[in-house]
PDB file of N, CA and C in Angstrom:
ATOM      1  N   UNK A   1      23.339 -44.405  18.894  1.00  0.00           N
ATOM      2  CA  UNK A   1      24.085 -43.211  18.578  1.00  0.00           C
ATOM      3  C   UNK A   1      24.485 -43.199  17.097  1.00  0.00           C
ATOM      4  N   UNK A   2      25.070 -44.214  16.525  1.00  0.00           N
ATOM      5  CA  UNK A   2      25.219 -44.231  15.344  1.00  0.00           C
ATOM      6  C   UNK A   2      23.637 -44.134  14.453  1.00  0.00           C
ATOM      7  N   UNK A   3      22.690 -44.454  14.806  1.00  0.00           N
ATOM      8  CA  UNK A   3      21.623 -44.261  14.194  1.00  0.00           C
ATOM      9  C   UNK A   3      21.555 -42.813  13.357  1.00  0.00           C
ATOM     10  N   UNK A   4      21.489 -42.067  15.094  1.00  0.00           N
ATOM     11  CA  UNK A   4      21.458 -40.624  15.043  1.00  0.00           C
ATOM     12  C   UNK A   4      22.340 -39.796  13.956  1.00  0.00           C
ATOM     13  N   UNK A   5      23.776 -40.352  14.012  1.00  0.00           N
ATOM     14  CA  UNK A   5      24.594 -39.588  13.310  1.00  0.00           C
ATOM     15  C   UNK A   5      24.203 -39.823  11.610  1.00  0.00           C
ATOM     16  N   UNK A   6      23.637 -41.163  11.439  1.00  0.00           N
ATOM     17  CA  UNK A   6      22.959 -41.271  10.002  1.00  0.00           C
ATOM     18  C   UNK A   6      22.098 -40.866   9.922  1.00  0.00           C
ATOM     19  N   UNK A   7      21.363 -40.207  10.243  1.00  0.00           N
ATOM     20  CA  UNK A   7      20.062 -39.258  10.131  1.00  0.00           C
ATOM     21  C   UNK A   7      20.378 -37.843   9.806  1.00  0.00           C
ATOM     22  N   UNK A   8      21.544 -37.073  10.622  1.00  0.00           N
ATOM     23  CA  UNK A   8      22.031 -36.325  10.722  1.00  0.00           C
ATOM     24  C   UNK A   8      22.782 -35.636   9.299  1.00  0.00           C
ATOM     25  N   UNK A   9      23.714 -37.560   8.873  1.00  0.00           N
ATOM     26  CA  UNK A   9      24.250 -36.892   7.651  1.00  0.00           C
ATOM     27  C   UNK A   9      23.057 -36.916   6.724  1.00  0.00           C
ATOM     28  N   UNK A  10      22.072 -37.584   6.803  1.00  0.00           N
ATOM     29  CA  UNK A  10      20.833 -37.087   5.755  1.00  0.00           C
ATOM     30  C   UNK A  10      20.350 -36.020   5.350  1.00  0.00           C
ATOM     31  N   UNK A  11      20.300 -35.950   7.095  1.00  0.00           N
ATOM     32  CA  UNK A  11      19.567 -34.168   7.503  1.00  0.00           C
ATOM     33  C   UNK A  11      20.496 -32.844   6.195  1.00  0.00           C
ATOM     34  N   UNK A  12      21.738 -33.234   6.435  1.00  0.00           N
ATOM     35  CA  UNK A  12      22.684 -32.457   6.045  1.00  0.00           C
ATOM     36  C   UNK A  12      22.771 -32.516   4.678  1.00  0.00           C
ATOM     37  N   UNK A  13      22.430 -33.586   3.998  1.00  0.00           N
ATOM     38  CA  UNK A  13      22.614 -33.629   2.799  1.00  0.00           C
ATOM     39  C   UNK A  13      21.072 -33.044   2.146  1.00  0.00           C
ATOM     40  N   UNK A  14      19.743 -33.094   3.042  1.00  0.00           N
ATOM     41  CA  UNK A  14      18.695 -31.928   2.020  1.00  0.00           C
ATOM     42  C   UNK A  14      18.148 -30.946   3.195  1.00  0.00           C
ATOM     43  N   UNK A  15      19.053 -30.535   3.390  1.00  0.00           N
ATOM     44  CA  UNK A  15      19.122 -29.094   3.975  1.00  0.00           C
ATOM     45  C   UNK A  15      19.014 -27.986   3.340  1.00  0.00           C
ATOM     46  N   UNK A  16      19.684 -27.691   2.237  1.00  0.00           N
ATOM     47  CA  UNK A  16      19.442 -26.693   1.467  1.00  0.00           C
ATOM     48  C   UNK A  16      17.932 -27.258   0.404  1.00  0.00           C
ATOM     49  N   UNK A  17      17.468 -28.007  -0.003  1.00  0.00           N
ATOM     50  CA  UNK A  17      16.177 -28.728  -0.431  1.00  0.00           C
ATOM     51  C   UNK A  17      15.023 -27.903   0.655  1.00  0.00           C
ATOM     52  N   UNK A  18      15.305 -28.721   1.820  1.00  0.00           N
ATOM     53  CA  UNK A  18      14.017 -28.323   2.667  1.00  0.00           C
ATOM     54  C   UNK A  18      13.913 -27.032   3.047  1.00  0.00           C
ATOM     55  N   UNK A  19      15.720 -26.249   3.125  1.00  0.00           N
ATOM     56  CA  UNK A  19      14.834 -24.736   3.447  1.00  0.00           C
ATOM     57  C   UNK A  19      14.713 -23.969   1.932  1.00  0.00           C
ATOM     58  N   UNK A  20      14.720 -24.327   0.931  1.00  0.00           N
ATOM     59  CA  UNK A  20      13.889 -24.033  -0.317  1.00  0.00           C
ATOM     60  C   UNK A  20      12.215 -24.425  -0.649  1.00  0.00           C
ATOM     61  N   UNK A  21      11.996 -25.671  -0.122  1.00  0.00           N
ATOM     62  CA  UNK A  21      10.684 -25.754   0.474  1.00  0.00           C
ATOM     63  C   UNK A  21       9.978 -24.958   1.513  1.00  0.00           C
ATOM     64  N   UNK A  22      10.630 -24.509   2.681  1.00  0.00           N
ATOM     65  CA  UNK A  22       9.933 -23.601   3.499  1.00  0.00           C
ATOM     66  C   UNK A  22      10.226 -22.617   3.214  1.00  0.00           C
ATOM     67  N   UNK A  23      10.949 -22.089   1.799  1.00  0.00           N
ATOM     68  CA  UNK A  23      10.802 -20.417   1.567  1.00  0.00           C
ATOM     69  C   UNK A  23       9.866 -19.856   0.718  1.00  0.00           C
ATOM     70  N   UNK A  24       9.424 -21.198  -0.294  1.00  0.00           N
ATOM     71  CA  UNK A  24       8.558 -21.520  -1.216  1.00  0.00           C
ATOM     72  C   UNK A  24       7.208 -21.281  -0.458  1.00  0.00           C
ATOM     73  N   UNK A  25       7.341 -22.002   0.830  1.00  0.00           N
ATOM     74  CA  UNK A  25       5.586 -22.096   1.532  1.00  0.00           C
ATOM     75  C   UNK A  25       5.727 -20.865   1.963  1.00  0.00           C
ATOM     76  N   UNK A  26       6.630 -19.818   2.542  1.00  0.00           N
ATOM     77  CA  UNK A  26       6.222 -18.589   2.685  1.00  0.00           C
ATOM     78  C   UNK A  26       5.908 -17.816   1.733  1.00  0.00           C
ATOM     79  N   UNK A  27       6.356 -17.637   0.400  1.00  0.00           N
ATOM     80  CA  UNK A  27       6.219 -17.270  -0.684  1.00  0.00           C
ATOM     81  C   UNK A  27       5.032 -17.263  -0.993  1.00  0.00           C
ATOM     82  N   UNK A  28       4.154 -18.344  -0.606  1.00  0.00           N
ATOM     83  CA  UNK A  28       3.013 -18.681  -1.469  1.00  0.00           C
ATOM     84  C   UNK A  28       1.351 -18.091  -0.566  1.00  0.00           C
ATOM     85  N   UNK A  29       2.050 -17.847   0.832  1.00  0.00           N
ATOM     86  CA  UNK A  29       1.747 -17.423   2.263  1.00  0.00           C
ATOM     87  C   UNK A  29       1.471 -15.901   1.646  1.00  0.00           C
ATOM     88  N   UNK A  30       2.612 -15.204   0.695  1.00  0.00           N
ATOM     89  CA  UNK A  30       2.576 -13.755   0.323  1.00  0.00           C
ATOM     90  C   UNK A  30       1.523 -13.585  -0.832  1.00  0.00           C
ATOM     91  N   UNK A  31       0.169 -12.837  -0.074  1.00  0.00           N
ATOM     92  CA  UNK A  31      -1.043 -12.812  -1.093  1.00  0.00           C
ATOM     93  C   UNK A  31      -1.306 -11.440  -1.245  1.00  0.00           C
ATOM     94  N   UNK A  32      -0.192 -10.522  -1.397  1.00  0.00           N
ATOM     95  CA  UNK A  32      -0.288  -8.924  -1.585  1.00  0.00           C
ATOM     96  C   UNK A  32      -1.340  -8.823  -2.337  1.00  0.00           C
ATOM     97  N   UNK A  33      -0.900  -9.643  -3.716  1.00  0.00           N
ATOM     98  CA  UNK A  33      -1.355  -8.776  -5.071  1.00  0.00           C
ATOM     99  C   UNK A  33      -3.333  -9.374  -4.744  1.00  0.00           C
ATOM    100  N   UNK A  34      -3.714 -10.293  -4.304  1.00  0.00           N
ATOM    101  CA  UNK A  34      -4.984 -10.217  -3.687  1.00  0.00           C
ATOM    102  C   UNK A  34      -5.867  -9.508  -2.890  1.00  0.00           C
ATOM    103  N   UNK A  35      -4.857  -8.818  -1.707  1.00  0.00           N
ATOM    104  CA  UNK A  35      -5.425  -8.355  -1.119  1.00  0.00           C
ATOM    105  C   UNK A  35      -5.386  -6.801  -1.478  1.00  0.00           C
ATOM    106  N   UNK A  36      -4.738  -5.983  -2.183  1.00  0.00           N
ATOM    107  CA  UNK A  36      -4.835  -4.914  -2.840  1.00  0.00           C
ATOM    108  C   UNK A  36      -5.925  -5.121  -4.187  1.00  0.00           C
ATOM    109  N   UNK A  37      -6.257  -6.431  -4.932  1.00  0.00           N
ATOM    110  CA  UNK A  37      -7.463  -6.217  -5.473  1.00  0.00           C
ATOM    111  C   UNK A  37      -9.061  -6.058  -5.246  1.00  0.00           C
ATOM    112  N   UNK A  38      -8.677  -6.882  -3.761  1.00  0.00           N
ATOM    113  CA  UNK A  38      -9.895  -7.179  -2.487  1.00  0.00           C
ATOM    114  C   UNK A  38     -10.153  -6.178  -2.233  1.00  0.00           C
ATOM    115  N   UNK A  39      -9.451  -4.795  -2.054  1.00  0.00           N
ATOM    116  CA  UNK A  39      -9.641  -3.418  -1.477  1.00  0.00           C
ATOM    117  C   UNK A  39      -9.889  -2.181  -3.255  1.00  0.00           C
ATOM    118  N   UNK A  40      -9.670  -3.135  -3.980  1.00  0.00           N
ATOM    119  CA  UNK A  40      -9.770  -2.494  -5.582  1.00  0.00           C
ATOM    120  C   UNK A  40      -8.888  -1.374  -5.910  1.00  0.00           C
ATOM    121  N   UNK A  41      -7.564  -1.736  -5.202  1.00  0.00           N
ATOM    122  CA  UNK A  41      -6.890  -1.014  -5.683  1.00  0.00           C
ATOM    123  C   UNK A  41      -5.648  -1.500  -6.833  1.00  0.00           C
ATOM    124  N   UNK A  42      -5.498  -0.945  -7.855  1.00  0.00           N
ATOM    125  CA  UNK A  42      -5.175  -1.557  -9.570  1.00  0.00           C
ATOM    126  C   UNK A  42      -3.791  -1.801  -9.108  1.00  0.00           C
ATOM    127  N   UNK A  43      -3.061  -2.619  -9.561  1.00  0.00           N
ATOM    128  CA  UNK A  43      -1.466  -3.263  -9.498  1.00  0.00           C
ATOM    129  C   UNK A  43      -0.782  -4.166 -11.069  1.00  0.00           C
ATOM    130  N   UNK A  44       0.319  -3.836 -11.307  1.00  0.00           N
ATOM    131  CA  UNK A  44       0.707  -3.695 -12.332  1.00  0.00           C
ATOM    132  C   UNK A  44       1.226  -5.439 -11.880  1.00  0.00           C
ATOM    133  N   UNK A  45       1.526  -5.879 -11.426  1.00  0.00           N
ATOM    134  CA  UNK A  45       1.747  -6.996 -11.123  1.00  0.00           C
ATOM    135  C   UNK A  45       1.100  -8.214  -9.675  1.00  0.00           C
ATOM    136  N   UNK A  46       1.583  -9.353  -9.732  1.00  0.00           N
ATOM    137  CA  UNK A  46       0.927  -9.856  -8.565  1.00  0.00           C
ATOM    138  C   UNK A  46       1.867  -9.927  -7.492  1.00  0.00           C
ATOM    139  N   UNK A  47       3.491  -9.611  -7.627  1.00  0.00           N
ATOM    140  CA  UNK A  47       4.775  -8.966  -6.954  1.00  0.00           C
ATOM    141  C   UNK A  47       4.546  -8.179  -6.428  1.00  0.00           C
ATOM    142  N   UNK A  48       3.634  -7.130  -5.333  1.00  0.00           N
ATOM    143  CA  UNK A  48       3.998  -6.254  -4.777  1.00  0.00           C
ATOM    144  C   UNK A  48       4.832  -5.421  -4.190  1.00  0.00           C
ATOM    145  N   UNK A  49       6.132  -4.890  -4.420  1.00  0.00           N
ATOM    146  CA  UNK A  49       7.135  -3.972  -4.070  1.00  0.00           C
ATOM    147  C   UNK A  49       6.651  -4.011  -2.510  1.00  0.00           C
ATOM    148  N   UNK A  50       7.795  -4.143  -1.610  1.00  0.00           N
ATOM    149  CA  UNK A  50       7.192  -3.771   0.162  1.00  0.00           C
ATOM    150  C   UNK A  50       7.544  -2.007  -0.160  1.00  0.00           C
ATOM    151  N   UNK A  51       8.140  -1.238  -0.525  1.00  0.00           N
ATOM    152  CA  UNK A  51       7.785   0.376  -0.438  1.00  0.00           C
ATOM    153  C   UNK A  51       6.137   0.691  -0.904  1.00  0.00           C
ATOM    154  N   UNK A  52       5.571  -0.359  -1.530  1.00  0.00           N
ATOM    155  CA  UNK A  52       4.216   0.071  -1.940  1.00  0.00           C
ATOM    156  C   UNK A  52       3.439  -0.358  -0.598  1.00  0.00           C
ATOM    157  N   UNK A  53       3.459  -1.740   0.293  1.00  0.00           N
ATOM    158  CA  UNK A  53       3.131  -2.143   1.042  1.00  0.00           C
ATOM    159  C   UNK A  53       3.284  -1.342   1.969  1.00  0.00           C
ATOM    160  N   UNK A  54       4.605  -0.940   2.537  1.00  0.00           N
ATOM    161  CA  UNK A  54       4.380   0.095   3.619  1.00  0.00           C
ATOM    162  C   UNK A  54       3.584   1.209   3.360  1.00  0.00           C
ATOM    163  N   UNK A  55       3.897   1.904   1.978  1.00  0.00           N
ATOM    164  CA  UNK A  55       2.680   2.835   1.959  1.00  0.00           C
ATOM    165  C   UNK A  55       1.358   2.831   1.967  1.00  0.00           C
ATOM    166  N   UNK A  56       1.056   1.866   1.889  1.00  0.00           N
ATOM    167  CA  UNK A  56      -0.262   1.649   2.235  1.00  0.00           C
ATOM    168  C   UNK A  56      -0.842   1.036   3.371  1.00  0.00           C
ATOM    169  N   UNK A  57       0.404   0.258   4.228  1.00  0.00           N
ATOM    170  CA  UNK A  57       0.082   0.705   5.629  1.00  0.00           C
ATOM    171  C   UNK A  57      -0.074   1.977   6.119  1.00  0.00           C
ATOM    172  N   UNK A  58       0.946   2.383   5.983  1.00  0.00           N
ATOM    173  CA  UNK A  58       0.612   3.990   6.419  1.00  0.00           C
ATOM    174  C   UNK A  58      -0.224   4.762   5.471  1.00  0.00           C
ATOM    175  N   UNK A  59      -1.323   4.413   4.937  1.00  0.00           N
ATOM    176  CA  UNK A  59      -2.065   5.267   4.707  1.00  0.00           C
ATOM    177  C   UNK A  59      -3.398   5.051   4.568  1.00  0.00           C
ATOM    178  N   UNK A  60      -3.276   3.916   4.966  1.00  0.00           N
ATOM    179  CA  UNK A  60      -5.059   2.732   4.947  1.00  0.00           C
ATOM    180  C   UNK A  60      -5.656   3.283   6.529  1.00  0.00           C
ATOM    181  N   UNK A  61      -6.867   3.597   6.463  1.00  0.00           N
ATOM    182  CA  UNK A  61      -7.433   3.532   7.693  1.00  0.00           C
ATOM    183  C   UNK A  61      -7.935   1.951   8.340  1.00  0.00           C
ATOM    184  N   UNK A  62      -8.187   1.658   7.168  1.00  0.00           N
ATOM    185  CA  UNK A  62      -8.723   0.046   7.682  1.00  0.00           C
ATOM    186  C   UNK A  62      -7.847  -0.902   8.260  1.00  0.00           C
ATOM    187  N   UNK A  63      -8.273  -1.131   9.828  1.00  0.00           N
ATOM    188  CA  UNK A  63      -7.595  -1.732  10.645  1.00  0.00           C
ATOM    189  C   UNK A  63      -7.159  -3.351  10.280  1.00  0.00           C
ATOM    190  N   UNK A  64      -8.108  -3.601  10.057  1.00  0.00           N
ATOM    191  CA  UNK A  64      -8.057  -5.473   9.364  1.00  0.00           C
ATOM    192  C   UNK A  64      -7.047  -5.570   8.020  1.00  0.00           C
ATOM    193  N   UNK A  65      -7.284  -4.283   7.220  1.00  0.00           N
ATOM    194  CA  UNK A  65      -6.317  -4.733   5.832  1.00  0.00           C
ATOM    195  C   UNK A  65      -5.175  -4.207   6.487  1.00  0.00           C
ATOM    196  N   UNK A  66      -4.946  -3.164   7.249  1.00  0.00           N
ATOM    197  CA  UNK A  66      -3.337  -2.514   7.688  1.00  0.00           C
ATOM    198  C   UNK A  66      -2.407  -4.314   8.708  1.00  0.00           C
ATOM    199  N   UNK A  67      -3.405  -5.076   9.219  1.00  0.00           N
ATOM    200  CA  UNK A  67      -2.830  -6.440   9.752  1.00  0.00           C
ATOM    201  C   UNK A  67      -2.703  -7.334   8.612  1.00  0.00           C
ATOM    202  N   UNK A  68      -3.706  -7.230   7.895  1.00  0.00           N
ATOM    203  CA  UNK A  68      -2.850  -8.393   6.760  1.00  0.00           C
ATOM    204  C   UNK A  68      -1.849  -7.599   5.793  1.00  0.00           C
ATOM    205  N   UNK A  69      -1.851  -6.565   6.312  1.00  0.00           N
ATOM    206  CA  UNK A  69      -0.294  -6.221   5.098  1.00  0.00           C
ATOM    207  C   UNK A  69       0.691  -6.118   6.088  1.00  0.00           C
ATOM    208  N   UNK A  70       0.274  -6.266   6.967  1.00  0.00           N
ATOM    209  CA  UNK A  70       1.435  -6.550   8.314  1.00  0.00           C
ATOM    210  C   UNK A  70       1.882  -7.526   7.943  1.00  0.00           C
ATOM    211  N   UNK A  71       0.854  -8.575   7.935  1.00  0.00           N
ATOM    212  CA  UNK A  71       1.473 -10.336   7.733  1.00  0.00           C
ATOM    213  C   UNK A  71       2.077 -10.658   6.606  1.00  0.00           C
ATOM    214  N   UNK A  72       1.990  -9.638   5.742  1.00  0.00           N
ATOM    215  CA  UNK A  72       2.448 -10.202   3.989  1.00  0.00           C
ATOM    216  C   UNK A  72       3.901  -9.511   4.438  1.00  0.00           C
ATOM    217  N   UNK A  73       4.165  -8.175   4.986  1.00  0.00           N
ATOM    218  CA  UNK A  73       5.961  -8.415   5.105  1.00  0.00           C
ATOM    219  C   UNK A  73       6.233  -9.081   5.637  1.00  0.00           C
ATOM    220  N   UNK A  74       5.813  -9.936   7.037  1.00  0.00           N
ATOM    221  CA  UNK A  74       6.136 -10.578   7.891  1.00  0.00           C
ATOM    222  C   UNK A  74       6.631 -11.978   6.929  1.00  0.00           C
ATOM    223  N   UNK A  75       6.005 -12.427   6.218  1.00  0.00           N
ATOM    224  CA  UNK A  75       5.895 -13.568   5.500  1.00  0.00           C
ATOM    225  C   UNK A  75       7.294 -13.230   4.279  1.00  0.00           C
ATOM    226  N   UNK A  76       7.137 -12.085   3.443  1.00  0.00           N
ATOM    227  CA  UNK A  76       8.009 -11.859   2.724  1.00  0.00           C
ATOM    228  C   UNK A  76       9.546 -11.873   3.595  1.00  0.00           C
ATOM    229  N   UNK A  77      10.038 -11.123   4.890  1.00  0.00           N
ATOM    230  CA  UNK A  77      10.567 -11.183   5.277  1.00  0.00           C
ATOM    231  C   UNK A  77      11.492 -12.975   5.579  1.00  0.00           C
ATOM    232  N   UNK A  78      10.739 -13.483   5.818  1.00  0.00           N
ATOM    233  CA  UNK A  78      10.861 -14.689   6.443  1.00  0.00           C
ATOM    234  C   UNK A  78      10.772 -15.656   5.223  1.00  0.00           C
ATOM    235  N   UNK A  79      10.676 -15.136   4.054  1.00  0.00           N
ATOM    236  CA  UNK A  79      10.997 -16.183   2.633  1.00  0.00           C
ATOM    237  C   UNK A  79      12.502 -15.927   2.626  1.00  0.00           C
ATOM    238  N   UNK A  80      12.897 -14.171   2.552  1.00  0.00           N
ATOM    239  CA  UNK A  80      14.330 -13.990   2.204  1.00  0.00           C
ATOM    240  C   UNK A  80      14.810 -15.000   3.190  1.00  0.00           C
ATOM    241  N   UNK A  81      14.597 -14.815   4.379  1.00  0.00           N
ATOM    242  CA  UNK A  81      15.757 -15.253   5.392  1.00  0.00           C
ATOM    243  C   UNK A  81      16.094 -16.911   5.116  1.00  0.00           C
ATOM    244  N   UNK A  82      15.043 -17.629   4.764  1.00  0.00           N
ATOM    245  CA  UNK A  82      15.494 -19.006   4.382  1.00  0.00           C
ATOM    246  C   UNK A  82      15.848 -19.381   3.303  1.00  0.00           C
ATOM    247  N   UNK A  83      15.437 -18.315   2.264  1.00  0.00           N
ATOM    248  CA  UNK A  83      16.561 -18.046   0.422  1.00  0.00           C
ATOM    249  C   UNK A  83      17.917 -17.433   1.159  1.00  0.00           C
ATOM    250  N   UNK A  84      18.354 -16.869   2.398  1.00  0.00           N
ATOM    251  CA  UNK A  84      19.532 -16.378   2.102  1.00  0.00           C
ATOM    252  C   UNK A  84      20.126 -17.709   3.433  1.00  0.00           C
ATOM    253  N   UNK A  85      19.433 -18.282   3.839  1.00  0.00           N
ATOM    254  CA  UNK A  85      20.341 -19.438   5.076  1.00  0.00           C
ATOM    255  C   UNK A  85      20.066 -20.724   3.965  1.00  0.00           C
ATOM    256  N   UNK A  86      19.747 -20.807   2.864  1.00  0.00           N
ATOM    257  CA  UNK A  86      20.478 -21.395   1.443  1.00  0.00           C
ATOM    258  C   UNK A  86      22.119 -21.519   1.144  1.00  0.00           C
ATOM    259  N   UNK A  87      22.377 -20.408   1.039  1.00  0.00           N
ATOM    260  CA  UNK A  87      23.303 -19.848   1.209  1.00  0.00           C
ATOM    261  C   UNK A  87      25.102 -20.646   1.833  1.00  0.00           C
ATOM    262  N   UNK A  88      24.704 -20.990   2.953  1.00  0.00           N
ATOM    263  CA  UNK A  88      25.755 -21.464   3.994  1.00  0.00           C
ATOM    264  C   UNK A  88      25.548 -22.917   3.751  1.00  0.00           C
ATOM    265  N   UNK A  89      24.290 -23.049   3.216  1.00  0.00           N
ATOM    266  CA  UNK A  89      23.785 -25.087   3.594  1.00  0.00           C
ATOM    267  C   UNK A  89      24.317 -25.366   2.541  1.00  0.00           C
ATOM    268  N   UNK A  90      24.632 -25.154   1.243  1.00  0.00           N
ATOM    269  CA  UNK A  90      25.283 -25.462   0.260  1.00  0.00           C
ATOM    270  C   UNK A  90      26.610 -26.164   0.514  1.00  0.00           C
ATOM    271  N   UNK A  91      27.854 -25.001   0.968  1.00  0.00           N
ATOM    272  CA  UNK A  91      29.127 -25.526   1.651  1.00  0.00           C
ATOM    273  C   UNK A  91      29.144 -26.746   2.395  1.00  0.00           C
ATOM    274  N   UNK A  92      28.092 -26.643   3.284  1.00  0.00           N
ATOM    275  CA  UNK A  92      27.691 -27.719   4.540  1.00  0.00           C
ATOM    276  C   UNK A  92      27.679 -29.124   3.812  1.00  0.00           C
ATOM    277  N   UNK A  93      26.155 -29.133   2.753  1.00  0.00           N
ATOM    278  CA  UNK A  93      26.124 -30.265   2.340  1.00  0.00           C
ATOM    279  C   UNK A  93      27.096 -30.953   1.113  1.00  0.00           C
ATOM    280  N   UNK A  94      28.103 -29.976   0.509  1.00  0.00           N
ATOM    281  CA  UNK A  94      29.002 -30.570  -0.356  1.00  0.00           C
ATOM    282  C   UNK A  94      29.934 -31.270   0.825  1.00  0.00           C
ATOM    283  N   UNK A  95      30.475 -30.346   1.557  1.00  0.00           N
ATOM    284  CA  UNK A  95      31.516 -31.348   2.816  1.00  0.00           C
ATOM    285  C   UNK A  95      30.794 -32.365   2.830  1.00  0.00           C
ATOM    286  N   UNK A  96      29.516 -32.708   3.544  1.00  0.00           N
ATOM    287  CA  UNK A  96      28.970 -34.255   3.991  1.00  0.00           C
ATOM    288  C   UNK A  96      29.137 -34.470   2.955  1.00  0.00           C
ATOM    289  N   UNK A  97      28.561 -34.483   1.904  1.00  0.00           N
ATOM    290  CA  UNK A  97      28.959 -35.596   0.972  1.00  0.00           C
ATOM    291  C   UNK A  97      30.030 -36.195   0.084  1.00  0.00           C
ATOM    292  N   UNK A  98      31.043 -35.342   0.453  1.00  0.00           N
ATOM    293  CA  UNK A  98      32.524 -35.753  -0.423  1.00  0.00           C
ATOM    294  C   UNK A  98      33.344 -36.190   0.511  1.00  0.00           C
ATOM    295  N   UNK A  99      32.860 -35.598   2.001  1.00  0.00           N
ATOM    296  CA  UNK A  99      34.492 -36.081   2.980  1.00  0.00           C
ATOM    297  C   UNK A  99      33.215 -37.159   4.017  1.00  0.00           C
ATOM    298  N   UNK A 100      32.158 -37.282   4.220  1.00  0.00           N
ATOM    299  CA  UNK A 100      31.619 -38.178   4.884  1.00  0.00           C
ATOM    300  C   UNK A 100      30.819 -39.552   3.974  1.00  0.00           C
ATOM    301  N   UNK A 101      31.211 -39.272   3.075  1.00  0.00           N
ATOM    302  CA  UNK A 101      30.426 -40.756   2.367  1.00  0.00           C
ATOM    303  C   UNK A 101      31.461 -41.284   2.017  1.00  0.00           C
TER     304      UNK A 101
END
């Protein structure tokens, strides 16, 4: 049991680390600005805006590119959420390490 709880305060102390690593791998998951050149359409950056993305879901007939711009919000979505549960792990891991070490 004590093992566990030292793992735990580890866990706690790169918590905010690792979910900056898995917001990073979604990030990198987001290949807008590719797949709007794949279809040759011109982009001022490799950032795609999601108001540009939805519009071009809704306005692409092509079934295969309208799913991968499905997956690029899906992916963008799911970077914010672990840049913003950053956020709370901060507080978390200053406590472990000032009142548990």
């Amino acid at each position: 049991m004590k093992d566990l709880i030292e793992y735990l305060e580890i866990l706690l102390l790169l918590s905010p680390l690792l979910l900056f690593i898995i917001a990073m791998a979604f990030r990198l998951l987001d290949n807008s600005g590719y797949l709007f050149l794949q279809k040759e359409i011109l982009i001022n950056s490799s950032y795609v805006s999601v108001n540009i993305l939805r519009e071009q879901i809704q306005r692409t007939k092509d079934s295969r590119f309208r799913k991968r711009l499905k997956k690029v919000l899906v992916y963008r979505k799911l970077h914010r959420l672990f840049l913003l549960m950053i956020i709370p792990a901060f507080p978390v891991t200053i406590f472990t390490y000032f009142f548990l070490f």
